[in-house]
C-alpha atoms as a PDB file:
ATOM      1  CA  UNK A   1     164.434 -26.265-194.824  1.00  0.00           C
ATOM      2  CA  UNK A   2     160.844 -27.243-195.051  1.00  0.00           C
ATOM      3  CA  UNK A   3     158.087 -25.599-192.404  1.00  0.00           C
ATOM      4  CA  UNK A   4     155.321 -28.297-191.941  1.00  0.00           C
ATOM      5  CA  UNK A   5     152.003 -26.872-191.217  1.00  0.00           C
ATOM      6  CA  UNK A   6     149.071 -28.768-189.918  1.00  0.00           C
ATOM      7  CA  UNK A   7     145.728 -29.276-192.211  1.00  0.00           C
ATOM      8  CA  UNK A   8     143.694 -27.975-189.828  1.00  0.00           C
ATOM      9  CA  UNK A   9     146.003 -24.899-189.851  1.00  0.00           C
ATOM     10  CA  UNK A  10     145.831 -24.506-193.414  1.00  0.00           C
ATOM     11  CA  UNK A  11     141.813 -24.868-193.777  1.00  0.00           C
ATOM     12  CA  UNK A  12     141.987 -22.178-190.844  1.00  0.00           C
ATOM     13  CA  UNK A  13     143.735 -19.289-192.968  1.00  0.00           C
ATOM     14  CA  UNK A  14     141.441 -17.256-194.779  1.00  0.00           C
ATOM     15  CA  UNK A  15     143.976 -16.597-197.704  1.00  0.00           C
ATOM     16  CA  UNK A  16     143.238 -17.946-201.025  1.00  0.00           C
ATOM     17  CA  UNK A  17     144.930 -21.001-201.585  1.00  0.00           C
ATOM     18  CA  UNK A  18     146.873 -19.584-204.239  1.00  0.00           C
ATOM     19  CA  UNK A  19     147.912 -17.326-201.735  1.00  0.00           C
ATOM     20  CA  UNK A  20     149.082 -18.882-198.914  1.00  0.00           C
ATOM     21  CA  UNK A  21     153.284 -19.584-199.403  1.00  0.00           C
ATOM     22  CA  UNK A  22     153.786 -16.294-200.975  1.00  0.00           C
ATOM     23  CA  UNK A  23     151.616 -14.418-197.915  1.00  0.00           C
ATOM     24  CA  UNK A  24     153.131 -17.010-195.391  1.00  0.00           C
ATOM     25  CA  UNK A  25     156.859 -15.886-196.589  1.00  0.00           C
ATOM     26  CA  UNK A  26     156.439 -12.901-196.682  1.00  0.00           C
ATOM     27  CA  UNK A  27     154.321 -12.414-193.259  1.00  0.00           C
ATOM     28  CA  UNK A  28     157.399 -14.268-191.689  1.00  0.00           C
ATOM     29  CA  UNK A  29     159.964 -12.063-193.121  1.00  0.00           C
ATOM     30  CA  UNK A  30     158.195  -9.035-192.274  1.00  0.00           C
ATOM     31  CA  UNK A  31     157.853 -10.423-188.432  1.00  0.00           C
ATOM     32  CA  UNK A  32     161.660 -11.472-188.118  1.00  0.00           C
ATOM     33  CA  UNK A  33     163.188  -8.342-189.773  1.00  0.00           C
ATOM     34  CA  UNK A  34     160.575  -6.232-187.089  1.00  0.00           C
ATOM     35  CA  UNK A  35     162.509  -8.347-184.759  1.00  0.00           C
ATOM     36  CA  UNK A  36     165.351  -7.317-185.702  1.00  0.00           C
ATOM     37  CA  UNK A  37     166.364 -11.208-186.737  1.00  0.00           C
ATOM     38  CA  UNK A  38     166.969 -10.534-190.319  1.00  0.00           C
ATOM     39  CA  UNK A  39     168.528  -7.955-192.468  1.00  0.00           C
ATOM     40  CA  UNK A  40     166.346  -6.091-194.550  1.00  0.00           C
ATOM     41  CA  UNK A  41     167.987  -7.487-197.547  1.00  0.00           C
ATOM     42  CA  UNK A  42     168.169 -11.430-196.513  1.00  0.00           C
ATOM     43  CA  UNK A  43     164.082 -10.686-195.099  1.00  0.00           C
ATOM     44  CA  UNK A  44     163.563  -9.554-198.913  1.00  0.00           C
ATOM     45  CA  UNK A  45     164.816 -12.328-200.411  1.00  0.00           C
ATOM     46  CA  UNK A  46     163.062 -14.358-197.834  1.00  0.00           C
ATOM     47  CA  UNK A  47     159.858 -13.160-199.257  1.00  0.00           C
ATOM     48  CA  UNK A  48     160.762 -13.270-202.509  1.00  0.00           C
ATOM     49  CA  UNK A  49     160.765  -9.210-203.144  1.00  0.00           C
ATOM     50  CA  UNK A  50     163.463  -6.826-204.062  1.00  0.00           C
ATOM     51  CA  UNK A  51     164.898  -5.030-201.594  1.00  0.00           C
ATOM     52  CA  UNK A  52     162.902  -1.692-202.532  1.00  0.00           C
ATOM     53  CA  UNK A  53     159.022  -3.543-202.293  1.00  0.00           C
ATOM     54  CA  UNK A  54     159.809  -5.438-199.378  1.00  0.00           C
ATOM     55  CA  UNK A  55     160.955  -1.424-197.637  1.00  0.00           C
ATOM     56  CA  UNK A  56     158.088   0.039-198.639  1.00  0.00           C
ATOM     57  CA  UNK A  57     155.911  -3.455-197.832  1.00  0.00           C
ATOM     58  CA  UNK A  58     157.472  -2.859-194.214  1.00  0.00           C
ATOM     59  CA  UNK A  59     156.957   1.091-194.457  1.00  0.00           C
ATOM     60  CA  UNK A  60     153.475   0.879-194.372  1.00  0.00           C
ATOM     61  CA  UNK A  61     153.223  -1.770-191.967  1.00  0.00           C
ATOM     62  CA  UNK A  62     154.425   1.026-189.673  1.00  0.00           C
ATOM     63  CA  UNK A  63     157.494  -1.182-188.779  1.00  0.00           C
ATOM     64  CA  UNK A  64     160.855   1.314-188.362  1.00  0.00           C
ATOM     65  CA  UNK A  65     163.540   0.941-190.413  1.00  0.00           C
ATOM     66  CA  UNK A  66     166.858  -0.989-189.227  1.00  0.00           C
ATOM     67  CA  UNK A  67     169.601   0.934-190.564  1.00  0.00           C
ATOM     68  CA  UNK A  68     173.416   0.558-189.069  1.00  0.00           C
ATOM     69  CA  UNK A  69     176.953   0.055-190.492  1.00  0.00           C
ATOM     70  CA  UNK A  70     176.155  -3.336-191.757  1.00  0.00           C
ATOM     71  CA  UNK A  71     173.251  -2.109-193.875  1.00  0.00           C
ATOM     72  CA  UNK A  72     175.043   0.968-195.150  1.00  0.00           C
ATOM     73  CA  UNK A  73     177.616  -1.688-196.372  1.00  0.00           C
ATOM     74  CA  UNK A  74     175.549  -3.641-198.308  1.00  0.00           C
ATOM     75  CA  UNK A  75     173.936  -0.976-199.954  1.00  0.00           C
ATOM     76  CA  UNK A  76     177.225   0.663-201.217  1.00  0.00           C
ATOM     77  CA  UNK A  77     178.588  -2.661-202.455  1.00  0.00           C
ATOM     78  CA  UNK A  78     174.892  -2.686-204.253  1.00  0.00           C
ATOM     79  CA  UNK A  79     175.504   0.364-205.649  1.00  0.00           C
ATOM     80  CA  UNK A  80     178.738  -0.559-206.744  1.00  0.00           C
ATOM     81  CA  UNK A  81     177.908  -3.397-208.111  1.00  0.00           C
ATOM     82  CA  UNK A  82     175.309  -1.834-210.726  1.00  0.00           C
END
């Protein structure tokens, strides 16, 4: 999937250019995992972080954790897995 945004957009953001995809990705996964749209996990990967950085990233946003069966899953199948 490609996101297309506009020039004028882009000229707009006062991120370094070097910058901008990294802090775009993870800015998005940080808003849909908030939202309750993503797993913590699959909003980790989406910003290209493991799953501990991205936590803490979201920890001091101030944005609560999202913690049920399905996350307690994946985390023992993690810990299996290592």
């Amino acid at each position: 999937m490609t996101l297309n945004i506009s020039d004028s957009v882009l000229e707009g953001l006062r991120i370094p250019e070097a910058e901008i995809a990294p802090r775009l990705r993870t800015e998005l996964a940080i808003a849909l995992y908030a939202q309750g749209a993503l797993s913590l996990g699959k909003a980790a990967e989406l910003a290209e972080m493991n799953r501990m950085v991205f936590g803490e990233t979201v920890g001091q946003r101030g944005i609560a954790r999202h913690y049920g069966d399905a996350e307690l899953a994946q985390d023992l199948a993690y810990a299996r897995s290592e």
